[in-house]
PDB file of N, CA and C in Angstrom:
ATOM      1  N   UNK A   1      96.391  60.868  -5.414  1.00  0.00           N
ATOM      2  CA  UNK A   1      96.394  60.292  -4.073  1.00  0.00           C
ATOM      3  C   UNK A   1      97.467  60.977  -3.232  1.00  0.00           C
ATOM      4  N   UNK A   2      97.074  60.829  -1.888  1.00  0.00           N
ATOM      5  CA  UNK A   2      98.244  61.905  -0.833  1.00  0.00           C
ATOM      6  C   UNK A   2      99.472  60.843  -1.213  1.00  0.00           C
ATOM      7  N   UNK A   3     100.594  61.677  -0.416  1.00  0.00           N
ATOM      8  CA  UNK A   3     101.367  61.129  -0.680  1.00  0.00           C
ATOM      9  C   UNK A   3     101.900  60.110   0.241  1.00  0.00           C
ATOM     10  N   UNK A   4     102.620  58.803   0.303  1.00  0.00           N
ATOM     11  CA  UNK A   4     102.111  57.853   1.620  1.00  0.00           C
ATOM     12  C   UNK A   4     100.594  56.619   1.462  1.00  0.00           C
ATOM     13  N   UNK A   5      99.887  56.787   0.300  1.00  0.00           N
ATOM     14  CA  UNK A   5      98.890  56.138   0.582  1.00  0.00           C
ATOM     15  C   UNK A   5      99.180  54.687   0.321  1.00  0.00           C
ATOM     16  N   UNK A   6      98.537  53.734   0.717  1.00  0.00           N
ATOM     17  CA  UNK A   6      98.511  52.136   0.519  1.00  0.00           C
ATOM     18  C   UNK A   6      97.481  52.070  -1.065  1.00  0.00           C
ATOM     19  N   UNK A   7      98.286  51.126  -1.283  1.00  0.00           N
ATOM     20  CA  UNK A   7      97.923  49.858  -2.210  1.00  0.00           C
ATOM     21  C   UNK A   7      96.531  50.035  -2.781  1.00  0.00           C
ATOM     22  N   UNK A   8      95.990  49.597  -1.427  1.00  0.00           N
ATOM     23  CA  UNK A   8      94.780  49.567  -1.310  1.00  0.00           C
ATOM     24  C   UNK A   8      93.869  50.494  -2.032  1.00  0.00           C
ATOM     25  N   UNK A   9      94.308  52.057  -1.511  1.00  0.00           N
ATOM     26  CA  UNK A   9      93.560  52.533  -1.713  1.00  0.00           C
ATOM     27  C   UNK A   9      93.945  53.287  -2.868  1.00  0.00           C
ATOM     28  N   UNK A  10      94.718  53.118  -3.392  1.00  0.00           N
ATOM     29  CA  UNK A  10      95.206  53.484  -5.143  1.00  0.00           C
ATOM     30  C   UNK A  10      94.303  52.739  -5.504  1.00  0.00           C
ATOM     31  N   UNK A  11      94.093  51.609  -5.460  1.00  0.00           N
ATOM     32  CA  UNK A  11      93.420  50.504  -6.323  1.00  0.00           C
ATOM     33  C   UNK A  11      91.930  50.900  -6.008  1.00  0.00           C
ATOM     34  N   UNK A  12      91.561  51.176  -4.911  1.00  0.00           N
ATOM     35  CA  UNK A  12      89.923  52.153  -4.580  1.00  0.00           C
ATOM     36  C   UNK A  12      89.870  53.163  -5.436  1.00  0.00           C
ATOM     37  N   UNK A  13      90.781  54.178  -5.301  1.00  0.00           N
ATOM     38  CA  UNK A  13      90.368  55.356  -6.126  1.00  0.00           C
ATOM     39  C   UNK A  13      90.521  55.013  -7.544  1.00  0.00           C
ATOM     40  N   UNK A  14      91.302  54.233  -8.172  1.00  0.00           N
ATOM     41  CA  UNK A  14      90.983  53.828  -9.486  1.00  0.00           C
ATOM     42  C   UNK A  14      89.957  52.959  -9.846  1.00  0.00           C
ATOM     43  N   UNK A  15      89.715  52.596  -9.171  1.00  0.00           N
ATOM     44  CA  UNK A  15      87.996  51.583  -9.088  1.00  0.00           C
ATOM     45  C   UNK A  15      86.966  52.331  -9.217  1.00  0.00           C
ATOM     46  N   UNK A  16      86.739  53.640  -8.163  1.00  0.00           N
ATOM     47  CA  UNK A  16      85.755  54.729  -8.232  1.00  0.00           C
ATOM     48  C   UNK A  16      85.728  55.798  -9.265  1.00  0.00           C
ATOM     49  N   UNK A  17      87.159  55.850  -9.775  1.00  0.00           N
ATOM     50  CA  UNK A  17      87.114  56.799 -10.751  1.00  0.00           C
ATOM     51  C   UNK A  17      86.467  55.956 -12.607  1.00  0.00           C
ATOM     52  N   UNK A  18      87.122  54.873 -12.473  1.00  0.00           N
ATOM     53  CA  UNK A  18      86.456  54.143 -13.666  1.00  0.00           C
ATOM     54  C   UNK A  18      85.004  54.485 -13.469  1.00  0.00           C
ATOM     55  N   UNK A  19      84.378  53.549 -12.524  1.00  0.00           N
ATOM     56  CA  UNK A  19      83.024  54.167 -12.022  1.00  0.00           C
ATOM     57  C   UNK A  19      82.115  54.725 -12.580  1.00  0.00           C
ATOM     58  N   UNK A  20      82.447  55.969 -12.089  1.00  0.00           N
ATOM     59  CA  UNK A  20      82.782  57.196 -12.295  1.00  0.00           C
ATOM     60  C   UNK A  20      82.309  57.594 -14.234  1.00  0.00           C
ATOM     61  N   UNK A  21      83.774  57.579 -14.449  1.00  0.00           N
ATOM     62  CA  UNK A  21      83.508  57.758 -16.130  1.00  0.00           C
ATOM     63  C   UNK A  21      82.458  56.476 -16.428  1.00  0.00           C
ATOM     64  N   UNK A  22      82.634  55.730 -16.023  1.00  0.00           N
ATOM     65  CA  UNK A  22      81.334  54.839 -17.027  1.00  0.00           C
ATOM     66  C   UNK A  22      80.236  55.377 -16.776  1.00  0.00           C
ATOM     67  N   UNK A  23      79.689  55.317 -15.853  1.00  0.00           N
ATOM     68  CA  UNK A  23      78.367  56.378 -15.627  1.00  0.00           C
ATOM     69  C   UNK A  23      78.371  58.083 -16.330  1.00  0.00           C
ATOM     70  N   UNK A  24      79.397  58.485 -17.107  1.00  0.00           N
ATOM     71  CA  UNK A  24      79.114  59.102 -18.091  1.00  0.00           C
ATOM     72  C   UNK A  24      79.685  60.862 -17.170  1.00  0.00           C
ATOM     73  N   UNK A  25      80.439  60.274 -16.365  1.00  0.00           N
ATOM     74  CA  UNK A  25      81.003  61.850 -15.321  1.00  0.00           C
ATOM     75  C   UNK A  25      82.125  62.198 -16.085  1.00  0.00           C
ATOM     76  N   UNK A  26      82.176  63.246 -15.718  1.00  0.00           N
ATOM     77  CA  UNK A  26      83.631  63.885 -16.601  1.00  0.00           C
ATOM     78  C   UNK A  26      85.004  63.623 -15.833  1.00  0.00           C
ATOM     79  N   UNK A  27      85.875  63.865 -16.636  1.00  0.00           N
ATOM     80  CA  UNK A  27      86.908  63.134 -16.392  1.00  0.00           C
ATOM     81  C   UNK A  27      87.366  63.992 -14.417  1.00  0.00           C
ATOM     82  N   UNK A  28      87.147  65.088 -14.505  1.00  0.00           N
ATOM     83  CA  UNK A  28      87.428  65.900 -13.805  1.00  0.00           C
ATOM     84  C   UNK A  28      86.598  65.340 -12.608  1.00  0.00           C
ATOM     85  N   UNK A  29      85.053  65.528 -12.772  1.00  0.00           N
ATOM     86  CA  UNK A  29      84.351  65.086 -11.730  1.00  0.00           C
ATOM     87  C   UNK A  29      84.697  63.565 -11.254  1.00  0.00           C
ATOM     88  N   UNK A  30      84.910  62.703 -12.260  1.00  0.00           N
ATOM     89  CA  UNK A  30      85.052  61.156 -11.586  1.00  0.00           C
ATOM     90  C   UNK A  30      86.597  61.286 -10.947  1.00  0.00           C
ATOM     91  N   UNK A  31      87.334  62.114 -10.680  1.00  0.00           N
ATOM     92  CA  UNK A  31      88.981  62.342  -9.800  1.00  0.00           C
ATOM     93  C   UNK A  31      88.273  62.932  -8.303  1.00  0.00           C
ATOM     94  N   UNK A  32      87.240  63.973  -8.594  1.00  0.00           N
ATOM     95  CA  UNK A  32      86.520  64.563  -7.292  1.00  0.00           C
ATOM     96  C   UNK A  32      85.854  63.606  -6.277  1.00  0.00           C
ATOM     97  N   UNK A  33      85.270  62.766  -7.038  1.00  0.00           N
ATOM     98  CA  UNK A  33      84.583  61.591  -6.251  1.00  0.00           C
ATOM     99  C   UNK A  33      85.204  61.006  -5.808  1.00  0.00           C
ATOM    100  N   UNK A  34      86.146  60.070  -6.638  1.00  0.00           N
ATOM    101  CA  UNK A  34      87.394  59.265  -6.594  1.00  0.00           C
ATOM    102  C   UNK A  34      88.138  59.760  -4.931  1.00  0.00           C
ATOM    103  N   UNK A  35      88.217  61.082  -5.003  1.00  0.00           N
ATOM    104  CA  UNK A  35      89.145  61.200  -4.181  1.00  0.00           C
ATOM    105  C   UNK A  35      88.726  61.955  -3.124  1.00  0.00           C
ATOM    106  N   UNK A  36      88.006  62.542  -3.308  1.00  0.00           N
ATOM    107  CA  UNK A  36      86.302  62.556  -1.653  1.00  0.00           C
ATOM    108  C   UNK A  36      86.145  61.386  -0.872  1.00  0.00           C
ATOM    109  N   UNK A  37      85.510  59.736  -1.818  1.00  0.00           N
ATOM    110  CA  UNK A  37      85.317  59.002  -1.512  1.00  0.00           C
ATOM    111  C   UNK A  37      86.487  58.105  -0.405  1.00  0.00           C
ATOM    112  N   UNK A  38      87.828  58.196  -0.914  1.00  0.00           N
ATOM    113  CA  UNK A  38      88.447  57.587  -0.609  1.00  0.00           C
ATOM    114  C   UNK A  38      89.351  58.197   0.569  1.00  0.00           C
ATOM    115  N   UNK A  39      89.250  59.648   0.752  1.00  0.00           N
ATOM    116  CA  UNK A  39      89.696  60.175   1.383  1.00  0.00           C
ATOM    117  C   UNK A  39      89.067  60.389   2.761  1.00  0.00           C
ATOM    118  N   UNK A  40      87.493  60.224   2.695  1.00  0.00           N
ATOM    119  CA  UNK A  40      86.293  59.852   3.723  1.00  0.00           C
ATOM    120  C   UNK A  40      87.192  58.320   4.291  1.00  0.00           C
ATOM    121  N   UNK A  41      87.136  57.480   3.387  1.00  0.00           N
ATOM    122  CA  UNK A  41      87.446  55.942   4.045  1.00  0.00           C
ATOM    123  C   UNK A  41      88.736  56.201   4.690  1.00  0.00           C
ATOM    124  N   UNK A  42      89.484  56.335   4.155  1.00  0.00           N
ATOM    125  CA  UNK A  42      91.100  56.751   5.063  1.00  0.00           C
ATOM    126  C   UNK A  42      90.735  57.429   6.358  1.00  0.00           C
ATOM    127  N   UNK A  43      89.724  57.939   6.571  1.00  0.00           N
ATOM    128  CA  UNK A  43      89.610  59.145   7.527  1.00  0.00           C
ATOM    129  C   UNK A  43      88.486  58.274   8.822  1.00  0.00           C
ATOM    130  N   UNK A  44      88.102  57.708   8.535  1.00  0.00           N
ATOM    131  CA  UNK A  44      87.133  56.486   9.057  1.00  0.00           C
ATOM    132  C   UNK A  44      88.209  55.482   9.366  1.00  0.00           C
ATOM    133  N   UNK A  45      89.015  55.220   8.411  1.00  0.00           N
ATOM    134  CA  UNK A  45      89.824  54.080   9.513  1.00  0.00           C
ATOM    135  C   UNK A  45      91.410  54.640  10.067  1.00  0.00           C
ATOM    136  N   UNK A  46      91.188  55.471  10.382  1.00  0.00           N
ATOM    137  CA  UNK A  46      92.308  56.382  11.122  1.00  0.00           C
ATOM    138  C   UNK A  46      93.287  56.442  10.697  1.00  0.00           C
ATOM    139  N   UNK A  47      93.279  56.572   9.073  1.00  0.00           N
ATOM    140  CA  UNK A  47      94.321  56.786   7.704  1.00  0.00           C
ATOM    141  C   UNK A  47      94.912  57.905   8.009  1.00  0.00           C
ATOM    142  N   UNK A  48      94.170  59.163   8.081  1.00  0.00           N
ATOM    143  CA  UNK A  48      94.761  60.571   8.032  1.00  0.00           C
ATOM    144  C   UNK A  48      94.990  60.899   9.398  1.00  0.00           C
ATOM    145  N   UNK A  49      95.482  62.168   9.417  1.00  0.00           N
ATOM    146  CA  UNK A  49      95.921  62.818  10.422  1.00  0.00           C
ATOM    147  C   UNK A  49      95.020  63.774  10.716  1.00  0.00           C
ATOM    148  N   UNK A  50      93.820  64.026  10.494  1.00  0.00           N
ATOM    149  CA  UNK A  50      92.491  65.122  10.373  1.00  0.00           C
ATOM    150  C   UNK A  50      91.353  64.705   9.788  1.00  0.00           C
ATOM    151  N   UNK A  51      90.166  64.336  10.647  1.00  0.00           N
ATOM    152  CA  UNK A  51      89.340  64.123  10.247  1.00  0.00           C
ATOM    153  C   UNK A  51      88.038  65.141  10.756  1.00  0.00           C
ATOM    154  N   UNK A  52      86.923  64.986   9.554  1.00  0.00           N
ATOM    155  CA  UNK A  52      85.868  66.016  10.202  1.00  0.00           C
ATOM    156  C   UNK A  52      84.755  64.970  10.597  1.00  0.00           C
ATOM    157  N   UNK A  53      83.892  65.758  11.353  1.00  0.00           N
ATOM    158  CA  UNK A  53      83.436  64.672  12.271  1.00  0.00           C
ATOM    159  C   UNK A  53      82.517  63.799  11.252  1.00  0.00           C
ATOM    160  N   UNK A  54      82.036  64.477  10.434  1.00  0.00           N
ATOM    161  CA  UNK A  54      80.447  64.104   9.063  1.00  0.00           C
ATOM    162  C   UNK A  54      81.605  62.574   8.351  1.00  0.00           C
ATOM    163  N   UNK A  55      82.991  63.113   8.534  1.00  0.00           N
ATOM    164  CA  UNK A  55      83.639  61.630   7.499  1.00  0.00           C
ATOM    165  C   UNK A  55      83.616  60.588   8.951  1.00  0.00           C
ATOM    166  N   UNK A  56      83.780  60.433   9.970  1.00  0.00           N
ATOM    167  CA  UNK A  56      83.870  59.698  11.311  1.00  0.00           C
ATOM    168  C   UNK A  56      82.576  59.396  11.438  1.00  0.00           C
ATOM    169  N   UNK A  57      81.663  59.720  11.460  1.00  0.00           N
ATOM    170  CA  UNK A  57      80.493  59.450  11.940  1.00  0.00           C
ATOM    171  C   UNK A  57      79.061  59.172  11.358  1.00  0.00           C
ATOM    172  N   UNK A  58      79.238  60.114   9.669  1.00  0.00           N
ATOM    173  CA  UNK A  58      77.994  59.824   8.771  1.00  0.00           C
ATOM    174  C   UNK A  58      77.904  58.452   8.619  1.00  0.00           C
ATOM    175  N   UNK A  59      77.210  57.662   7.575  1.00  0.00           N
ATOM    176  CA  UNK A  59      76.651  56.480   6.962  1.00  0.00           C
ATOM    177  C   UNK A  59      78.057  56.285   6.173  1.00  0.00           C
ATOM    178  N   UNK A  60      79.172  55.271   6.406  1.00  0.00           N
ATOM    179  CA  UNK A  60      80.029  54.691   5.297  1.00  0.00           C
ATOM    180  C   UNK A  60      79.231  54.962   3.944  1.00  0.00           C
ATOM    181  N   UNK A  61      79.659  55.309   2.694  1.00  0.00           N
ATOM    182  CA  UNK A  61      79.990  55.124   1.387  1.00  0.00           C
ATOM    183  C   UNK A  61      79.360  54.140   0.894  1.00  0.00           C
ATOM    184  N   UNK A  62      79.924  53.355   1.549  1.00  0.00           N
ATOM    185  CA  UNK A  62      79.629  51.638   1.155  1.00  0.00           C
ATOM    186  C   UNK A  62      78.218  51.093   1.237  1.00  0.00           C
ATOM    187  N   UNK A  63      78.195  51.383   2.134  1.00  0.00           N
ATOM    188  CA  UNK A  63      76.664  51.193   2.719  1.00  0.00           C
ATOM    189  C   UNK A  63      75.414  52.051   2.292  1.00  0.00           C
ATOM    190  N   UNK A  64      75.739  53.335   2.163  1.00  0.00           N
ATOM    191  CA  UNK A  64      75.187  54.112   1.614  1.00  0.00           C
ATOM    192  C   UNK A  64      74.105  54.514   0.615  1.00  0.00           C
ATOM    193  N   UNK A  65      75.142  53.603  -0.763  1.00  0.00           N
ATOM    194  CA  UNK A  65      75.025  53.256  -1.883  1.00  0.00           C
ATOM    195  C   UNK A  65      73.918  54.159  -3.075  1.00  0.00           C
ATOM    196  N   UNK A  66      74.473  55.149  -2.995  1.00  0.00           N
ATOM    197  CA  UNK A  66      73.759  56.195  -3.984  1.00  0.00           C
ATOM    198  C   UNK A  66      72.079  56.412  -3.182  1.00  0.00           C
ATOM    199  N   UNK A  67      71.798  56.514  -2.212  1.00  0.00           N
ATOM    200  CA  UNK A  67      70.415  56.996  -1.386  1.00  0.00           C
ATOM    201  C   UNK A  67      70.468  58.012  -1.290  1.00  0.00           C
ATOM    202  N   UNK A  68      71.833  59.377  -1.662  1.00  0.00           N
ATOM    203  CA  UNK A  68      71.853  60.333  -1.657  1.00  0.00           C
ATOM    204  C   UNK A  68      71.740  61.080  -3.260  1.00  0.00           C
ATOM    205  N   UNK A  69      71.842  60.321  -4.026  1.00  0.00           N
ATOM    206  CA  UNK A  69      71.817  60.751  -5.200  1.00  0.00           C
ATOM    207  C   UNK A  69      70.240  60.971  -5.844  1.00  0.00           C
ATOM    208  N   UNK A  70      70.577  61.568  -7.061  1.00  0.00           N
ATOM    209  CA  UNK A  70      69.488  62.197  -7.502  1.00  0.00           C
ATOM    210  C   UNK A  70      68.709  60.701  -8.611  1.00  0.00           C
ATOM    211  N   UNK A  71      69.688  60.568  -9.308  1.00  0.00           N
ATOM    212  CA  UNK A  71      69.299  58.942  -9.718  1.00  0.00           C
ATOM    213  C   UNK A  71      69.473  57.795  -9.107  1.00  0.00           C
ATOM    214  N   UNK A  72      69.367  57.352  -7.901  1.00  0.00           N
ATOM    215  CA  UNK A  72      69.979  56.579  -6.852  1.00  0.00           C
ATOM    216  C   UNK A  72      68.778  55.772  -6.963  1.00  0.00           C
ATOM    217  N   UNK A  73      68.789  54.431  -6.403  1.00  0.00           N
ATOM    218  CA  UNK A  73      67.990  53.272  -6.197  1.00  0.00           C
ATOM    219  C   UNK A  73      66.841  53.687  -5.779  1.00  0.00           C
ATOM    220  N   UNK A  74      66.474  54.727  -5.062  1.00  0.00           N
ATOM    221  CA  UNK A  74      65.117  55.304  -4.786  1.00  0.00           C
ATOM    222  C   UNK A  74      64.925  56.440  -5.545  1.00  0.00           C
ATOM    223  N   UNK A  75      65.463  56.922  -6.569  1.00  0.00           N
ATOM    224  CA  UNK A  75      65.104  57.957  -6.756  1.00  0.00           C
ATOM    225  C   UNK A  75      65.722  59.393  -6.090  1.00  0.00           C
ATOM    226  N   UNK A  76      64.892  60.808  -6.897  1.00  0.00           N
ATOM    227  CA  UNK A  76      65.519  61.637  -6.083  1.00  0.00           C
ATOM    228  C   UNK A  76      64.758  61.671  -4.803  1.00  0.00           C
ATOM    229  N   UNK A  77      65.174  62.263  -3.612  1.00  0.00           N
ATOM    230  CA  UNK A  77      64.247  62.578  -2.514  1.00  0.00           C
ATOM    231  C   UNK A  77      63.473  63.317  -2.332  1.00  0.00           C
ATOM    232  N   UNK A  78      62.769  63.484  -1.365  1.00  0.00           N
ATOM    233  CA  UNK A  78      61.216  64.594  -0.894  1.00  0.00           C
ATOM    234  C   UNK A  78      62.129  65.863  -1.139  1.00  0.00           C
ATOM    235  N   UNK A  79      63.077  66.026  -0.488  1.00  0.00           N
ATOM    236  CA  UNK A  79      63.603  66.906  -0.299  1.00  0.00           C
ATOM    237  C   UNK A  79      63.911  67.711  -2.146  1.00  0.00           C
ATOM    238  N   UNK A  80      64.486  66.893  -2.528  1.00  0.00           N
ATOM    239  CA  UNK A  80      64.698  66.894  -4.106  1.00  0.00           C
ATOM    240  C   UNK A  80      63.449  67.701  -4.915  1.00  0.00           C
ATOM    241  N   UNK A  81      62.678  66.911  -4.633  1.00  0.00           N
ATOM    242  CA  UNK A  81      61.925  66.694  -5.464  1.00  0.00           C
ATOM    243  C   UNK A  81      60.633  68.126  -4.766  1.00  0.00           C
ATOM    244  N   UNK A  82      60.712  68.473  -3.287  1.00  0.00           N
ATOM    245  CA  UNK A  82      60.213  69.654  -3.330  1.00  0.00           C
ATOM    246  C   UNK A  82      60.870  71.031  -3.642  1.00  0.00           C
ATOM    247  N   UNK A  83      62.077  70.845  -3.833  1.00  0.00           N
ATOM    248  CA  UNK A  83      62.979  72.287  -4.063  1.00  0.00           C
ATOM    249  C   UNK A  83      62.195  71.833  -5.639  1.00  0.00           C
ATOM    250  N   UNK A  84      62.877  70.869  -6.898  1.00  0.00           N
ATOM    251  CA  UNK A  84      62.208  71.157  -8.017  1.00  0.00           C
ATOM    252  C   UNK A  84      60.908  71.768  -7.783  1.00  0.00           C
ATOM    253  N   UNK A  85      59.815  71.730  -7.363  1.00  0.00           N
ATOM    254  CA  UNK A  85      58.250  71.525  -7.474  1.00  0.00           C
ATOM    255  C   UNK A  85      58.590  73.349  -6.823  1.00  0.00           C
ATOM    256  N   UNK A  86      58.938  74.004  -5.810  1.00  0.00           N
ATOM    257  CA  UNK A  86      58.853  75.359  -5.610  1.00  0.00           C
ATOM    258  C   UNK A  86      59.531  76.109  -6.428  1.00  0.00           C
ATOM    259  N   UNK A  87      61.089  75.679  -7.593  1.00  0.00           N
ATOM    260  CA  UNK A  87      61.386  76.556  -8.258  1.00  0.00           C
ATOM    261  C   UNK A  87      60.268  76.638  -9.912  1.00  0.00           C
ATOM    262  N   UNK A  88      59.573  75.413  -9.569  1.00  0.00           N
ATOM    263  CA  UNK A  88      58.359  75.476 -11.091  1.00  0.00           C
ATOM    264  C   UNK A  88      57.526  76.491 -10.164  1.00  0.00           C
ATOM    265  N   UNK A  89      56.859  76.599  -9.035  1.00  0.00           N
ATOM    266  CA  UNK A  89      56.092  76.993  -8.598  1.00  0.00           C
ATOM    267  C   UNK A  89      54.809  76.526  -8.496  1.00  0.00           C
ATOM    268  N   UNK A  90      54.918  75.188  -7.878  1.00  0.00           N
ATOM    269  CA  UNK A  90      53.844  74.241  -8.119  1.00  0.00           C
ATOM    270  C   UNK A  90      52.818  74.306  -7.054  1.00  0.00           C
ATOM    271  N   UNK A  91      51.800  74.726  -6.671  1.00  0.00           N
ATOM    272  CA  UNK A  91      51.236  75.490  -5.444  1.00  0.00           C
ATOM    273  C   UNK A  91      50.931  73.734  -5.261  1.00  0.00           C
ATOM    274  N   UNK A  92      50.743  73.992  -3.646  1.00  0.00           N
ATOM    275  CA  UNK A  92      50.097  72.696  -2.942  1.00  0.00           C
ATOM    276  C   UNK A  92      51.131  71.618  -2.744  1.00  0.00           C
ATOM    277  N   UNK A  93      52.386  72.103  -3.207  1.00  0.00           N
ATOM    278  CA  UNK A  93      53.532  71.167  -2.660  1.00  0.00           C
ATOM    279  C   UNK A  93      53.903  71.054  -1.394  1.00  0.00           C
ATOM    280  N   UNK A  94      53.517  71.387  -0.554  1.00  0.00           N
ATOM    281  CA  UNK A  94      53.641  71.155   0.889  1.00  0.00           C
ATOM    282  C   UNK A  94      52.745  70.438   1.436  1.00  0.00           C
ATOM    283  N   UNK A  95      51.543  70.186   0.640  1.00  0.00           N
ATOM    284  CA  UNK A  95      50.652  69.233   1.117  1.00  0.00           C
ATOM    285  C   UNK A  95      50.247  67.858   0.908  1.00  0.00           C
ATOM    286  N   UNK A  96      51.394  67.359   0.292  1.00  0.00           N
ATOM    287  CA  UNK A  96      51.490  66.351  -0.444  1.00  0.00           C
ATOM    288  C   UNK A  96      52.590  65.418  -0.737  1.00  0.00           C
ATOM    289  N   UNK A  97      52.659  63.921  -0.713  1.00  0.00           N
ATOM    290  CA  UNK A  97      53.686  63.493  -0.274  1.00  0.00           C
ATOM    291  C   UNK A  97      54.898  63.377  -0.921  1.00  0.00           C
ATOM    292  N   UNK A  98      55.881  62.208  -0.938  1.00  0.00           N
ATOM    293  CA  UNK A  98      56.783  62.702  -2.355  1.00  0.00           C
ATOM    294  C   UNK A  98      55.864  61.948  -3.598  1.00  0.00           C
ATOM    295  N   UNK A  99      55.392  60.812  -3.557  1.00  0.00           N
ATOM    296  CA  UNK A  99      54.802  60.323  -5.217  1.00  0.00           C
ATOM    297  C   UNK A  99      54.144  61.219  -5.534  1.00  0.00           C
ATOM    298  N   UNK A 100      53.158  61.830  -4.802  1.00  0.00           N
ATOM    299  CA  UNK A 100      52.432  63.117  -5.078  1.00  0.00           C
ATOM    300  C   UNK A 100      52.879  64.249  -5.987  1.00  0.00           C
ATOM    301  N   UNK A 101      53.925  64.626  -5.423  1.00  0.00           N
ATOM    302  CA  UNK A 101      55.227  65.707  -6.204  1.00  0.00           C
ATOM    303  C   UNK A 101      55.741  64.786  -7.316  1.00  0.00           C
ATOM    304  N   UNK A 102      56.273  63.322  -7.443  1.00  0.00           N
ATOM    305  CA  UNK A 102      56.820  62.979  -8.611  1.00  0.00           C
ATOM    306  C   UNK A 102      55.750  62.875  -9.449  1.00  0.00           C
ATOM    307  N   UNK A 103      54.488  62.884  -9.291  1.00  0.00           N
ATOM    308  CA  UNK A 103      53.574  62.887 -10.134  1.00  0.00           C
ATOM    309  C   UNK A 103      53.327  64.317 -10.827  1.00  0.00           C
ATOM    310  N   UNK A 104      53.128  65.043 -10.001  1.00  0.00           N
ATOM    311  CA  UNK A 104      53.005  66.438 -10.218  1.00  0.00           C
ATOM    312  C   UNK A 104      54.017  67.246 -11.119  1.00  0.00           C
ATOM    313  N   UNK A 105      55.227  66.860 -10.998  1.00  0.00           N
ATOM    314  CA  UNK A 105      56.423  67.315 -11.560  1.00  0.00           C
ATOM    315  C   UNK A 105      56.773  65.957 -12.814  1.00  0.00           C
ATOM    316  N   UNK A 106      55.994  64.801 -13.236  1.00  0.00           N
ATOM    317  CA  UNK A 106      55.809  64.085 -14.555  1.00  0.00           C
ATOM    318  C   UNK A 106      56.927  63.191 -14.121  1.00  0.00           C
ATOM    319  N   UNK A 107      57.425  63.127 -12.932  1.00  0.00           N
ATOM    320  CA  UNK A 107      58.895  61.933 -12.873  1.00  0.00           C
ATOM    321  C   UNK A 107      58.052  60.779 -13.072  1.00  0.00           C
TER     322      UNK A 107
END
């Protein structure tokens, strides 16, 4: 954590980093998240001294809630799921929706 940080958000980034390892991330990656995540929220509530505009303005974290992920509550996305389907080389993937492609690709 920077140096200067609150309470708070020690106790966030050790929350996210447990997380983190329980879902089976490496020790390394659950510190990256840990401290991406928390460093976005500081930066959203006018914690830091530099923010980029994607941490000010994207979808909170919170809210978020893994819709960007590849195993996330919906699944991976169209988007996902057509990059897989063109590096198999699955012809007719552009014409078709995403269940279409998760079918096609056996998800």
């Amino acid at each position: 954590m920077p140096a200067g940080s609150s309470k708070k958000r020690e106790r966030q980034y050790e929350h996210i980093k447990d997380s983190a390892l329980e879902r089976g991330e490496s020790q390394q990656r659950a510190k990256e998240i840990a401290a991406r995540t928390v460093n976005k929220e500081r930066a959203r509530h006018g914690e830091s001294k530099t923010a980029s505009r994607s941490s000010t303005h994207d979808t909170p974290s919170s809210r978020r809630g893994g819709q960007r992920s590849h195993s996330g509550s919906g699944g991976p996305t169209y988007g996902q799921l057509y990059n897989e389907a063109k590096q198999r080389n699955i012809h007719g993937r552009s014409k078709v929706n995403k269940n279409e492609l998760a079918n096609a690709l056996g998800q």
